[in-house]
Protein backbone atom coordinates (compact mmCIF):
# COMPACT_ATOMS: atom_id res chain seq x y z
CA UNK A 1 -40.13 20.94 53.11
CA UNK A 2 -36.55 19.80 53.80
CA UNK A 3 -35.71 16.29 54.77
CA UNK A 4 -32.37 16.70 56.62
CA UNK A 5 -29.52 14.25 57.87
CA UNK A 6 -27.83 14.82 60.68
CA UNK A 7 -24.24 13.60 62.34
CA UNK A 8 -23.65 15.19 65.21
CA UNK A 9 -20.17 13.57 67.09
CA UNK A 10 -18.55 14.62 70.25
CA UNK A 11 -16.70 13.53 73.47
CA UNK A 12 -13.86 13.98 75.12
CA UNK A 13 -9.80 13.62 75.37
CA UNK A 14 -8.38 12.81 78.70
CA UNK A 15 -4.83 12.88 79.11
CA UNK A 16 -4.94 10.01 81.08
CA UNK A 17 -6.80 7.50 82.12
CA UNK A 18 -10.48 7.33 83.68
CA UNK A 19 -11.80 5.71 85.94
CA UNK A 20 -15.08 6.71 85.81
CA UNK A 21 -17.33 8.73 83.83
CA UNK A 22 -21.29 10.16 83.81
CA UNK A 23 -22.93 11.71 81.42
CA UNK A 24 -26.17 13.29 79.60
CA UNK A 25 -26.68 13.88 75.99
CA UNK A 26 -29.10 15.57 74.32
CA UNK A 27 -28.39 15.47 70.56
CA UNK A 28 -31.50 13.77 69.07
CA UNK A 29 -34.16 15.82 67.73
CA UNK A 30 -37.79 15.50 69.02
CA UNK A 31 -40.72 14.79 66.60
CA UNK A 32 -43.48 18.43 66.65
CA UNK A 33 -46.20 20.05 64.62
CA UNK A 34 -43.09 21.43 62.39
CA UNK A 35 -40.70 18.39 62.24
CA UNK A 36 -40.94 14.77 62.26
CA UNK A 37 -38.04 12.95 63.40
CA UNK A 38 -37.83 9.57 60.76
CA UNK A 39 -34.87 7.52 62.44
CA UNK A 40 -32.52 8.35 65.16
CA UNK A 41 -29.96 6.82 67.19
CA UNK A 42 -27.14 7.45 69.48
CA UNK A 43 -23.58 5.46 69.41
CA UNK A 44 -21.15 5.48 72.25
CA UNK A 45 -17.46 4.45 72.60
CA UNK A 46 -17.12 2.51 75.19
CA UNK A 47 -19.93 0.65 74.77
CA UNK A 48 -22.51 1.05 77.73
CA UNK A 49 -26.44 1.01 78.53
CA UNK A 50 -28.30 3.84 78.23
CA UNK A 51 -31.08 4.68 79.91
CA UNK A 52 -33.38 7.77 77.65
CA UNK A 53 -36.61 9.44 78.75
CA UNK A 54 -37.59 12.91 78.13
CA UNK A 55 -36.80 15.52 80.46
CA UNK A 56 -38.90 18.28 82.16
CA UNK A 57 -39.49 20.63 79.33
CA UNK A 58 -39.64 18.00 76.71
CA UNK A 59 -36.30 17.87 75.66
CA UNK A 60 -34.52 13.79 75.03
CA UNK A 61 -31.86 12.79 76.93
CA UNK A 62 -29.48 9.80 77.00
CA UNK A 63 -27.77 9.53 80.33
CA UNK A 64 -25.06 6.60 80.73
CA UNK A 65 -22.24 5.79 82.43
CA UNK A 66 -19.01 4.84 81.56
CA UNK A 67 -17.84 2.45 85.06
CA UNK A 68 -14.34 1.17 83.27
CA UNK A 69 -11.01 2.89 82.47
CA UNK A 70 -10.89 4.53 79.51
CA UNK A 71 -9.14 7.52 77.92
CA UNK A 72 -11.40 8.73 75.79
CA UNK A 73 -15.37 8.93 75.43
CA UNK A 74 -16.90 9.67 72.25
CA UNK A 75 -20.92 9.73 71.08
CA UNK A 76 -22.57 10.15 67.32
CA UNK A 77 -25.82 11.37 67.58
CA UNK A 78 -27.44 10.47 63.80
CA UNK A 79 -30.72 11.79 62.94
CA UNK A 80 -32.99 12.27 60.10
CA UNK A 81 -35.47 14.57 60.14
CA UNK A 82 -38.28 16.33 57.86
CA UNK A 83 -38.80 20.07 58.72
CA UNK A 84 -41.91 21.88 56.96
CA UNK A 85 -42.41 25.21 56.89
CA UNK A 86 -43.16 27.58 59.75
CA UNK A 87 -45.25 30.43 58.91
CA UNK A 88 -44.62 33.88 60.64
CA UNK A 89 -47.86 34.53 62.44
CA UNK A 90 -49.24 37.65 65.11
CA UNK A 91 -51.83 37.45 66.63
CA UNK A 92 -54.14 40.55 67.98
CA UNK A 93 -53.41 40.19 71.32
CA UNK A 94 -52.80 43.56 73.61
CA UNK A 95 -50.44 43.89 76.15
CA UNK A 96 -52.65 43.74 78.51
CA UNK A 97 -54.01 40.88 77.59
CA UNK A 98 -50.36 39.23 77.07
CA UNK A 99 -49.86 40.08 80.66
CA UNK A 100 -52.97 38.12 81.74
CA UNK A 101 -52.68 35.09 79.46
CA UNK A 102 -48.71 34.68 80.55
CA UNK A 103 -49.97 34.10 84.46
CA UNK A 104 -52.27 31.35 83.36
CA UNK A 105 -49.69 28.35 82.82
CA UNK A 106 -46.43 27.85 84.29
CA UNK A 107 -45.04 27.13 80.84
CA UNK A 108 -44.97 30.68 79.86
CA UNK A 109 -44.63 31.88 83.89
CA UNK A 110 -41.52 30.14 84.04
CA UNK A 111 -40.11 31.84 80.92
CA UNK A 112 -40.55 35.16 82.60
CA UNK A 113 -38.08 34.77 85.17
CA UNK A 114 -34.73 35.86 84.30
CA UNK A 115 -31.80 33.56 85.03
CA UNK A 116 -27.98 34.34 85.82
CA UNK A 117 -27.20 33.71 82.22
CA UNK A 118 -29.95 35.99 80.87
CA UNK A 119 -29.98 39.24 83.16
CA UNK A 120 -30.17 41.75 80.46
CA UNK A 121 -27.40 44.88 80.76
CA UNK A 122 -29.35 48.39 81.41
CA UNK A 123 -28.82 48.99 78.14
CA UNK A 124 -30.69 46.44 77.00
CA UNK A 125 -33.37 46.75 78.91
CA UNK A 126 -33.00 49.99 77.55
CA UNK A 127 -33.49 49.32 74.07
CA UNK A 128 -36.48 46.55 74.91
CA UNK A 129 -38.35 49.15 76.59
CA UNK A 130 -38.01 51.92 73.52
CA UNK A 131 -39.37 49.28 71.01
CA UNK A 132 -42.21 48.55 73.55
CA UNK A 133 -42.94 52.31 73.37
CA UNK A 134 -43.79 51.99 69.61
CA UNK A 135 -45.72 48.52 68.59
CA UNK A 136 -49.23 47.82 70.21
CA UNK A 137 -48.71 44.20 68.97
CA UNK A 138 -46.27 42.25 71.64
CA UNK A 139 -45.56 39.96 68.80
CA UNK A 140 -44.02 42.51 66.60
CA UNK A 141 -42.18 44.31 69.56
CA UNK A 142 -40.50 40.73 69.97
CA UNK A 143 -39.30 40.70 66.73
CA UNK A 144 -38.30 43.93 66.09
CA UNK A 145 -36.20 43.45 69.81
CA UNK A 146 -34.71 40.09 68.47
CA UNK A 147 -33.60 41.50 65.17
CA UNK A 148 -32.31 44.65 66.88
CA UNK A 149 -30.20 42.10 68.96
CA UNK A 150 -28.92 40.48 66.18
CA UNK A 151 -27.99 44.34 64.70
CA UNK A 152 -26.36 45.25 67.49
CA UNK A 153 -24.00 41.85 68.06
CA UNK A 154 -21.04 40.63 66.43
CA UNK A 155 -20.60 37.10 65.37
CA UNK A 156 -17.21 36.20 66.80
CA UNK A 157 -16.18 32.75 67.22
CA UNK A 158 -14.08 32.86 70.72
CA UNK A 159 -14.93 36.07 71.72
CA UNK A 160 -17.13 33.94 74.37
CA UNK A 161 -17.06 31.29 76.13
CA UNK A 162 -19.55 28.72 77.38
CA UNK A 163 -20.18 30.11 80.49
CA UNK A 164 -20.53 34.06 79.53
CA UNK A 165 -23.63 35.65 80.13
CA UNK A 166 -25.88 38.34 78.61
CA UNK A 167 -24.68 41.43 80.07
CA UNK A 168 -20.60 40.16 79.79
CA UNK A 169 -21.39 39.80 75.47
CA UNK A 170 -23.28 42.57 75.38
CA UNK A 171 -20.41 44.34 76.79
CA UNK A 172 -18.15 43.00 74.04
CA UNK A 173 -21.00 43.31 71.45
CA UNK A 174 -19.79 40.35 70.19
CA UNK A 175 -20.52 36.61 70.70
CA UNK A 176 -21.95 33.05 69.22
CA UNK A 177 -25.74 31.92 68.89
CA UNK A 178 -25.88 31.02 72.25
CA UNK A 179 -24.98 34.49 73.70
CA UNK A 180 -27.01 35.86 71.27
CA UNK A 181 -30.20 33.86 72.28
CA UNK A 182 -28.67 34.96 76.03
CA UNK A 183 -29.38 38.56 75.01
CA UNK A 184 -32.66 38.33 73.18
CA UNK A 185 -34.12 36.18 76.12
CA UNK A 186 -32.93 39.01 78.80
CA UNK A 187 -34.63 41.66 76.61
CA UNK A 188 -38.12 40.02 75.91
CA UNK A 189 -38.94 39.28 79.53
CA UNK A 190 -37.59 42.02 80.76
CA UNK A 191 -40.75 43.48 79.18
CA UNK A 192 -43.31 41.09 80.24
CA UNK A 193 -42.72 38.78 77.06
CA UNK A 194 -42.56 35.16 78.03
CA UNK A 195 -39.03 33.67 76.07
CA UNK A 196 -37.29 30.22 76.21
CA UNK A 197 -34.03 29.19 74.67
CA UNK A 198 -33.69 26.69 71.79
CA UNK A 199 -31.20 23.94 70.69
CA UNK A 200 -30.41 22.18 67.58
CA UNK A 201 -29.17 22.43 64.37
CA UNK A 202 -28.77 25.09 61.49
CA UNK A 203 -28.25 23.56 57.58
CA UNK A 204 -26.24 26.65 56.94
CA UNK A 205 -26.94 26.91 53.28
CA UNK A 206 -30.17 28.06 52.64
CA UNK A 207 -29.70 26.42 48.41
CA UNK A 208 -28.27 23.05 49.62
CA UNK A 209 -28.09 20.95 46.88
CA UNK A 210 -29.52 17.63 47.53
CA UNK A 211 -26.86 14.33 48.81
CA UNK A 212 -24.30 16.95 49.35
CA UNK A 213 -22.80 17.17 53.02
CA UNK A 214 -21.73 20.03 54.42
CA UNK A 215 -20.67 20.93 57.77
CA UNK A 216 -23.22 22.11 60.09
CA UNK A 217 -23.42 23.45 63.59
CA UNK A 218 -24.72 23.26 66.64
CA UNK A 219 -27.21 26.08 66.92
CA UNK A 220 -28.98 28.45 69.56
CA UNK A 221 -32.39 30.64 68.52
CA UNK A 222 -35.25 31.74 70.80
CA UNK A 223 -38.95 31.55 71.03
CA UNK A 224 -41.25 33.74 72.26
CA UNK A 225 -44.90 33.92 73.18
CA UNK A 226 -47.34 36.62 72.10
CA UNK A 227 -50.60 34.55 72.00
CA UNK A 228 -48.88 31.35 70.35
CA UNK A 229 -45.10 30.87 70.25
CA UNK A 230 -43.21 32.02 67.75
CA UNK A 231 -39.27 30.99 66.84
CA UNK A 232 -36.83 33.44 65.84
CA UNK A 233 -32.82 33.44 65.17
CA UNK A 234 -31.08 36.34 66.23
CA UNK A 235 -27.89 35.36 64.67
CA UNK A 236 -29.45 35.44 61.53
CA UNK A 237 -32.17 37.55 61.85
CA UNK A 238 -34.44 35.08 60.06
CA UNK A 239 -37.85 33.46 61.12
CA UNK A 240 -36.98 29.65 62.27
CA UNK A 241 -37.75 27.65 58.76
CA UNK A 242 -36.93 24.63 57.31
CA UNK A 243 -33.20 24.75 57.56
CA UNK A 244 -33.66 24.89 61.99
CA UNK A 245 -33.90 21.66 63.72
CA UNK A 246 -35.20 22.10 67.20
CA UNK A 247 -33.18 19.80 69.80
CA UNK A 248 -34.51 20.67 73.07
CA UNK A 249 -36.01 23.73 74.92
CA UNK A 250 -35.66 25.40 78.42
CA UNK A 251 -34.50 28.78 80.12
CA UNK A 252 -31.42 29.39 78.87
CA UNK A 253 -28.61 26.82 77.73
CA UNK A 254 -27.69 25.32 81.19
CA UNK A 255 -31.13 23.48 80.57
CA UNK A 256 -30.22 22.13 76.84
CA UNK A 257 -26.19 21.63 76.88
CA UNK A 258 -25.57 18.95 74.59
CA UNK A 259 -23.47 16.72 76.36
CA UNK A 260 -23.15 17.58 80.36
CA UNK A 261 -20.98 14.86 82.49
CA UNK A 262 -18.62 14.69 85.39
CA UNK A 263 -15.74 11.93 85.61
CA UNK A 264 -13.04 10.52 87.86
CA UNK A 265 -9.44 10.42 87.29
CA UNK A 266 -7.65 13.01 85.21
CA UNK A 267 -7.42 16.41 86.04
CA UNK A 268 -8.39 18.12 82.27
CA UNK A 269 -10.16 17.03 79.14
CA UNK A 270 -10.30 18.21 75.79
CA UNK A 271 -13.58 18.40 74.10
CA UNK A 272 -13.86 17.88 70.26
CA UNK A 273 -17.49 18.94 68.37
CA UNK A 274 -18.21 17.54 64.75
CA UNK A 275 -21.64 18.69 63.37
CA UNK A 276 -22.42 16.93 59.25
CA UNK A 277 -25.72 17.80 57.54
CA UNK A 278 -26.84 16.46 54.43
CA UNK A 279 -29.91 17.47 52.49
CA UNK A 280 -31.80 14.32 51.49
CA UNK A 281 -34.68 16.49 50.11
């Protein structure tokens, strides 16, 4: 078990002044069988209301709006959070019976569907379908896919940008967690496996001493289901443990950007990300 702290701050420049902002964050963990979220909070300069609830696929969000000038806008998202283990299960279930059980709820119908962001290159698809050809267990053909993913791409900060997709990185062979997750997600339900896309944080020190802070990151994994869902990292190539902190979940990241706004007045804006996690215990 790690008990983790959590200072997440971001916002924007503007070169000049605004007259109007509105935004949605979501930067504050949620509370599940493998984390419990202990205190939490969410600061934002200028001072406004905020109205929270939880969105469609469970995910918190704070939406506010900023209705006076102002030339900058900046939120600090502090959490602190105990993560237990998360032990790497399979079950027995066929494909066939995968392919039953995944028409049954429109949680794991919906993470069939391929979006614009996730539309795997042919090679890809490819490379999915050839590990199909040799595991019985869809479980272990979705991990063997993921961590053939996370072979096969480069971590390159800036090689990317937000709004790349799949088949652009896998081009490259290079990318961030997020395009990453993009390519895993494309190559899982391209073969009938039922995928969503996962935010949060990554403590990226797997023998953090304890009180020390380091800085952390925003962070992008993927989970899958083969009978139960199951999280994996492609960026890593690890099983999702006690370092991940799970954020929010949906198809792909247009579901679970952190902070997502549109404004009134200047023509740019310059966006600064600050991400501080402490190990508590």
């Amino acid at each position: 078990m790690m008990r983790l702290r959590i200072e997440h701050t971001t916002g924007f420049a503007y070169p000049g002044e605004v007259s109007a902002s509105y935004n949605e964050a979501r930067m504050l963990p949620v509370s599940t069988e493998n984390q419990f979220v202990l205190s939490s909070s969410l600061d934002i300069e200028p001072s406004t209301s905020v109205n929270q609830y939880v969105d469609y696929f469970g995910t918190r969000v704070a939406s506010f709006d900023v209705l006076s000038g102002h030339t900058a806008l900046g939120i600090t998202a502090r959490s602190l959070v105990e993560v237990r283990p998360r032990p790497m299960e399979n079950s027995d279930m066929a494909w066939e019976d995968l392919a039953v059980e995944a028409q049954r709820s429109i949680t794991t119908v919906e993470m069939l569907a391929q979006t614009p962001r996730t539309a795997p290159h042919p090679e890809v698809m490819e490379l999915a379908r050839t590990i199909v050809q040799e595991h019985d267990n869809p479980g272990q053909a979705a991990r063997a896919i993921a961590v053939a993913v996370g072979n096969a791409v480069e971590y390159v900060y800036g090689s990317t940008g937000v709004h790349s997709t799949a088949a652009e990185s896998w081009e490259k062979r290079s990318g961030v967690c997020q395009d990453m997750a993009h390519i895993t997600l494309g190559a899982l339900r391209a073969v009938g496996i039922p995928a969503r896309y996962v935010s949060g944080y990554l403590h990226p020190d797997p023998d953090a001493e304890v009180g020390v802070a380091v800085v952390g990151e925003s962070h992008a994994w993927v989970e899958w289901f083969a009978g139960d869902w199951h999280g994996f990292d492609p960026t890593n190539n690890v099983d999702i443990g006690e370092r991940h902190v799970l954020v929010g979940r949906g198809r792909d990241y247009n579901d679970v950007p952190p902070l997502r706004g549109v404004y009134a007045g200047a023509l740019t804006s310059d966006l600064h990300v600050q991400v501080t996690i402490t190990r508590e215990a």
